[in-house]
Protein backbone atom coordinates (compact mmCIF):
# COMPACT_ATOMS: atom_id res chain seq x y z
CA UNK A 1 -81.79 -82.74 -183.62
CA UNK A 2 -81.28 -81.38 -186.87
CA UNK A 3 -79.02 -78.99 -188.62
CA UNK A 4 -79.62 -77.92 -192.23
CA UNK A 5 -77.92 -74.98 -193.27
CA UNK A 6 -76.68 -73.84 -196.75
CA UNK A 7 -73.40 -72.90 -197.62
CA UNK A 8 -72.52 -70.48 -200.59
CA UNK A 9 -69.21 -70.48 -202.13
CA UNK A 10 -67.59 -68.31 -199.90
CA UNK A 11 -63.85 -69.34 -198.92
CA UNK A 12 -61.86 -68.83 -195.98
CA UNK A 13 -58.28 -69.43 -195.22
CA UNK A 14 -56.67 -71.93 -192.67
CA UNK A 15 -53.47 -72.51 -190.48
CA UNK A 16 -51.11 -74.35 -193.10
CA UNK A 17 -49.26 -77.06 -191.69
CA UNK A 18 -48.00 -80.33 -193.08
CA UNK A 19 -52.01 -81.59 -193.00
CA UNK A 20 -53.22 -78.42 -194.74
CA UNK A 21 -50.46 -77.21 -196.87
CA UNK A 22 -51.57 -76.68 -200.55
CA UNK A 23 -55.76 -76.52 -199.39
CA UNK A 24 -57.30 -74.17 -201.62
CA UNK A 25 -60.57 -72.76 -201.57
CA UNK A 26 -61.47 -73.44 -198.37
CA UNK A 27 -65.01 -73.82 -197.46
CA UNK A 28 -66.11 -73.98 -194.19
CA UNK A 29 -69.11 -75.94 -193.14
CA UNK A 30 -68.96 -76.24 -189.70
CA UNK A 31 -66.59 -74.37 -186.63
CA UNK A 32 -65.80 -74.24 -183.58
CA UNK A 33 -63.90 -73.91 -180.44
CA UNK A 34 -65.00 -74.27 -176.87
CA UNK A 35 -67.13 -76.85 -178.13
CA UNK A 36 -70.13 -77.08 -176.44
CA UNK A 37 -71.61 -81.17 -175.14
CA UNK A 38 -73.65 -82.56 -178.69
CA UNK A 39 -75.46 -85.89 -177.48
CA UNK A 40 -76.88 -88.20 -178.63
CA UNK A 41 -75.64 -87.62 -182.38
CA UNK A 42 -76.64 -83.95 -183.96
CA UNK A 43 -78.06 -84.36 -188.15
CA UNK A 44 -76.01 -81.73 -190.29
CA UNK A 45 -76.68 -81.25 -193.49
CA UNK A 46 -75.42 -78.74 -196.11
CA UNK A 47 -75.47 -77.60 -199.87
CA UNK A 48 -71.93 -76.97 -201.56
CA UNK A 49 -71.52 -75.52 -204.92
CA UNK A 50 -68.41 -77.52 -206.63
CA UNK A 51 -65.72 -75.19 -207.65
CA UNK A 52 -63.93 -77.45 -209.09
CA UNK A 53 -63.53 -81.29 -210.51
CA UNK A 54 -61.97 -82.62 -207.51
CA UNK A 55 -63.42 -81.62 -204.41
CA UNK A 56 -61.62 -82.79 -200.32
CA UNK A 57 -63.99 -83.28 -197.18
CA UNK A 58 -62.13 -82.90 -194.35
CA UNK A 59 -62.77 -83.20 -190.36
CA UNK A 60 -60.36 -81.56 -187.70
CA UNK A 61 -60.71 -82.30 -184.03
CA UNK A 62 -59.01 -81.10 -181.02
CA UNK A 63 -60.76 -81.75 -177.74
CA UNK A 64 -58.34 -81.75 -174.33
CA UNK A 65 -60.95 -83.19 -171.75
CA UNK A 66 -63.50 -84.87 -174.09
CA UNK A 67 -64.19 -86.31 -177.45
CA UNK A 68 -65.71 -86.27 -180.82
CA UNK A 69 -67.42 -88.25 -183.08
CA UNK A 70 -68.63 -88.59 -186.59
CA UNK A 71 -70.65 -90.74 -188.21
CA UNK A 72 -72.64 -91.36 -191.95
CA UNK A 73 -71.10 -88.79 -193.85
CA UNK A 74 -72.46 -88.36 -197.35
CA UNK A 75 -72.19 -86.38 -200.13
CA UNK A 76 -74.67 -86.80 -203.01
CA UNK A 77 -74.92 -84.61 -206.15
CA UNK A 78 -78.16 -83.00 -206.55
CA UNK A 79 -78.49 -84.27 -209.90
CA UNK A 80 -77.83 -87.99 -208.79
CA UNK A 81 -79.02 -87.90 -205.38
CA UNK A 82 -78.66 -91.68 -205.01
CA UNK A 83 -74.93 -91.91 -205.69
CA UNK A 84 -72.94 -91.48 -202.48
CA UNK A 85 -69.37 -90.17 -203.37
CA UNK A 86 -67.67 -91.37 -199.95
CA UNK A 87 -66.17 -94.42 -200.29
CA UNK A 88 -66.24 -96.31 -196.28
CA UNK A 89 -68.89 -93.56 -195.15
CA UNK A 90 -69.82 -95.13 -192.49
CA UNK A 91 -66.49 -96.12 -191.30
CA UNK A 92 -68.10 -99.53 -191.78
CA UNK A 93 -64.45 -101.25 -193.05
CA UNK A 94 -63.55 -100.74 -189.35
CA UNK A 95 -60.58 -98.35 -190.59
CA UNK A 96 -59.57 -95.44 -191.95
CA UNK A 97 -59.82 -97.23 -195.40
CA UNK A 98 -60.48 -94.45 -198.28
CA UNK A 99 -59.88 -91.95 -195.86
CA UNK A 100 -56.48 -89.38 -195.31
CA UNK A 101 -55.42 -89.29 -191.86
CA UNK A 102 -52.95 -86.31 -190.57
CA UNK A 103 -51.56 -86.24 -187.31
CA UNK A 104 -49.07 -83.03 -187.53
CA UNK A 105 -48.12 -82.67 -184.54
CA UNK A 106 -48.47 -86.22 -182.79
CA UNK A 107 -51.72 -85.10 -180.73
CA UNK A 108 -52.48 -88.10 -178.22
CA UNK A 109 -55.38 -89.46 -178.38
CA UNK A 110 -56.00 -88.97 -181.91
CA UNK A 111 -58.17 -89.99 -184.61
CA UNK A 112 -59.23 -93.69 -184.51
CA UNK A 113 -62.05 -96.12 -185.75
CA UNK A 114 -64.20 -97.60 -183.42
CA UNK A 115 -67.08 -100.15 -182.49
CA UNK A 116 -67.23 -98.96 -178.92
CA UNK A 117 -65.64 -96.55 -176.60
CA UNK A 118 -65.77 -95.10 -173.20
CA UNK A 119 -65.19 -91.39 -173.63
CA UNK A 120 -65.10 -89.27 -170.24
CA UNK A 121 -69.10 -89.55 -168.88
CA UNK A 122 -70.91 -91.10 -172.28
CA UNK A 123 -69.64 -94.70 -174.32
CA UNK A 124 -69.86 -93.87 -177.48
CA UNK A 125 -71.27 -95.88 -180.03
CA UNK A 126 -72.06 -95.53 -184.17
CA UNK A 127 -74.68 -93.99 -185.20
CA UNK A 128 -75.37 -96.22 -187.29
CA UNK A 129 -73.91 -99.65 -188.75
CA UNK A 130 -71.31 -101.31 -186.50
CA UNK A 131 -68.17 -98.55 -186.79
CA UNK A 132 -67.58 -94.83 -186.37
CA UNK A 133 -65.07 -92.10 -186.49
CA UNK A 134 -63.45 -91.12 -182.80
CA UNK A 135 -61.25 -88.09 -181.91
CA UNK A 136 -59.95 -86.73 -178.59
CA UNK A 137 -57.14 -85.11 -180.14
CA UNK A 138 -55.10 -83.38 -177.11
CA UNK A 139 -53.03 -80.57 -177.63
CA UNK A 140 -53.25 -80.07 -181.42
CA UNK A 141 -55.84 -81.10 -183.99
CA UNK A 142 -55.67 -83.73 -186.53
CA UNK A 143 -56.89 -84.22 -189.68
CA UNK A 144 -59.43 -86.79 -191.20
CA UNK A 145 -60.25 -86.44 -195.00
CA UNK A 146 -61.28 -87.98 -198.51
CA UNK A 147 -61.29 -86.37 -202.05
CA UNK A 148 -64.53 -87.18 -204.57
CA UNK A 149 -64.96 -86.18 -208.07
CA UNK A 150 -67.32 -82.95 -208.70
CA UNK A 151 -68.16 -81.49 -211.20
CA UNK A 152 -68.31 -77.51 -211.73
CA UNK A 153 -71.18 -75.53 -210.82
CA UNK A 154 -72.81 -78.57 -209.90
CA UNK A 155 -74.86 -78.38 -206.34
CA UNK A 156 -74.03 -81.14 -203.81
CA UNK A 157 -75.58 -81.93 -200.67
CA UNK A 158 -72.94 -83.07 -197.61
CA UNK A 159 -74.52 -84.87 -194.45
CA UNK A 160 -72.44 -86.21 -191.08
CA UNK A 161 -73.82 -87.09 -188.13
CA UNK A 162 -71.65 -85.43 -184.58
CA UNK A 163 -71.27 -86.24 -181.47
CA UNK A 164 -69.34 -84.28 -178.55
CA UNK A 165 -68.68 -85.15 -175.24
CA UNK A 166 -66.97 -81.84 -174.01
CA UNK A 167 -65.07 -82.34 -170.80
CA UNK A 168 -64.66 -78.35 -170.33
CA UNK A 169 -61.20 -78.01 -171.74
CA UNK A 170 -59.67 -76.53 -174.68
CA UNK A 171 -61.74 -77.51 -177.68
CA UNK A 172 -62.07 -77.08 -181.69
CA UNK A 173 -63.78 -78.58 -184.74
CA UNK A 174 -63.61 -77.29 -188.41
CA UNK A 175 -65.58 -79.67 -191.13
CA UNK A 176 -64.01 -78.01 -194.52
CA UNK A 177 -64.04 -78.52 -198.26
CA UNK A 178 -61.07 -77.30 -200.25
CA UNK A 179 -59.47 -78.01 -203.51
């Protein structure tokens, strides 16, 4: 399946916490809460207009009886479409290498990289390569992000691949950029 929305400009704001604090010019790609099940991987793709010279991705999880996953992000600049600007995209270092990882409020089961893992009634495994991006966050979400160089005005596409296994409880995802 495949998602391939565009986003414009617009900003939102988000709950500031020690993750968040400072975010600016929020964009919001993807939300949100009560989660519904998303397997085998779901394609999402998206067009961001840079507002500024240094832009943050950033994932936040929270799923009580279940799990996320992530896999192949990407973001390419229209005008060099074969230059990826995520450094460990795939997750393929086998750690959070190049990535920011925020854990405010000590959520258990929390953001990890993984080869391979059992996650309530599917095992999860990448999407592609031999690594991806896990989160079962419980009780608060947690924070996964990277910061690439933009420039102005400048059109960018942004690609992930998700995965959900929602085990009916409390639930939330936000995929952001911000300054």
């Amino acid at each position: 399946t495949t998602m391939t929305p565009t986003t414009t400009a617009a900003t939102a704001s988000i709950t500031s916490n020690t993750c968040t604090s400072g975010w600016t010019g929020v964009t919001v790609l993807y939300h949100c809460t009560s989660c519904p099940t998303i397997h085998p991987y779901v394609y999402h793709s998206y067009t961001y207009v840079a507002i500024t010279t240094l832009t943050r991705i950033s994932f936040s999880f929270r799923e009580d009886n279940g799990c996320f996953a992530i896999d192949s992000v990407s973001v390419r600049s229209t005008a060099a479409p074969t230059v990826e600007l995520i450094s460990n995209n795939d997750f393929e270092t086998g750690s959070f290498s190049s990535w920011t990882y925020c854990n405010p409020n000590g959520a258990s089961a929390a953001g990890e990289v993984y080869h391979s893992l059992l996650c309530v009634s599917y095992t999860l495994t990448p999407k592609s390569g031999s690594y991806f991006y896990y989160d079962g966050a419980v009780g608060n979400n947690d924070y996964l992000s990277q910061k690439f160089t933009t420039v102005i005005g400048q059109s960018y596409n942004v690609s992930f691949w998700l995965f959900n296994d929602a085990g009916g409880g409390t639930s939330s995802a936000d995929i952001l950029l911000s300054v």
